[in-house]
C-alpha atoms as a PDB file:
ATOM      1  CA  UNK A   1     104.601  95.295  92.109  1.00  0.00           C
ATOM      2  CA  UNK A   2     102.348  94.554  95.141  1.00  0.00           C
ATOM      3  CA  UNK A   3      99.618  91.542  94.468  1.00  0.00           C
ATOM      4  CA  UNK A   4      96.081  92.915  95.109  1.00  0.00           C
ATOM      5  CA  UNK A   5      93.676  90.927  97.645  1.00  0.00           C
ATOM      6  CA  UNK A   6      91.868  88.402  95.322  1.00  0.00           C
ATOM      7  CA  UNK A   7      88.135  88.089  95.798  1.00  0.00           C
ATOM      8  CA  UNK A   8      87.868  84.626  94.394  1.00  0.00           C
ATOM      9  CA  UNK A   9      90.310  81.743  93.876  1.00  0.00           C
ATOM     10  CA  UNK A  10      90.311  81.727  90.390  1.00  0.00           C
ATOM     11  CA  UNK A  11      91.888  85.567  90.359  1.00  0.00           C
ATOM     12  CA  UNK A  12      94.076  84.624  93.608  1.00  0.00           C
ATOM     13  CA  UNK A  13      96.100  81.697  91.145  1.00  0.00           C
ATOM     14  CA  UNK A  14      95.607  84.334  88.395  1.00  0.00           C
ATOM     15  CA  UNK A  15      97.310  87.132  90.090  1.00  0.00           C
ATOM     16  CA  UNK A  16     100.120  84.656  91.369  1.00  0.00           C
ATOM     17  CA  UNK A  17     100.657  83.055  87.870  1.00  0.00           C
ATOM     18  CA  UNK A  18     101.496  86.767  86.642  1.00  0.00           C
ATOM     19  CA  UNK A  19     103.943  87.401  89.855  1.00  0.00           C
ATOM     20  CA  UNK A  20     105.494  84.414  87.987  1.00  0.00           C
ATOM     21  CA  UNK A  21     106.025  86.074  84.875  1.00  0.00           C
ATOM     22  CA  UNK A  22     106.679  89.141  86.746  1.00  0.00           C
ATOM     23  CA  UNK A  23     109.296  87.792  88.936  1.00  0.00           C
ATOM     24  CA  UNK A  24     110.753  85.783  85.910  1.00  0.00           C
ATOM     25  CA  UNK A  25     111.925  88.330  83.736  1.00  0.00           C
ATOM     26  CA  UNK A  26     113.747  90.383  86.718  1.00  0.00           C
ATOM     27  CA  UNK A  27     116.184  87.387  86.482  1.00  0.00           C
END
């Protein structure tokens, strides 16, 4: 799962709170 480029802070900590999830349930 590669993170898209955010255009505005608000999706930049949106996109890394799902990475979270993301990398969360791999472990």
């Amino acid at each position: 799962m590669a993170p898209r480029k955010p255009k505005t802070d608000a999706s930049a900590d949106n996109d890394a709170s799902m990475i979270r999830e993301y990398l969360r349930q791999q472990n």
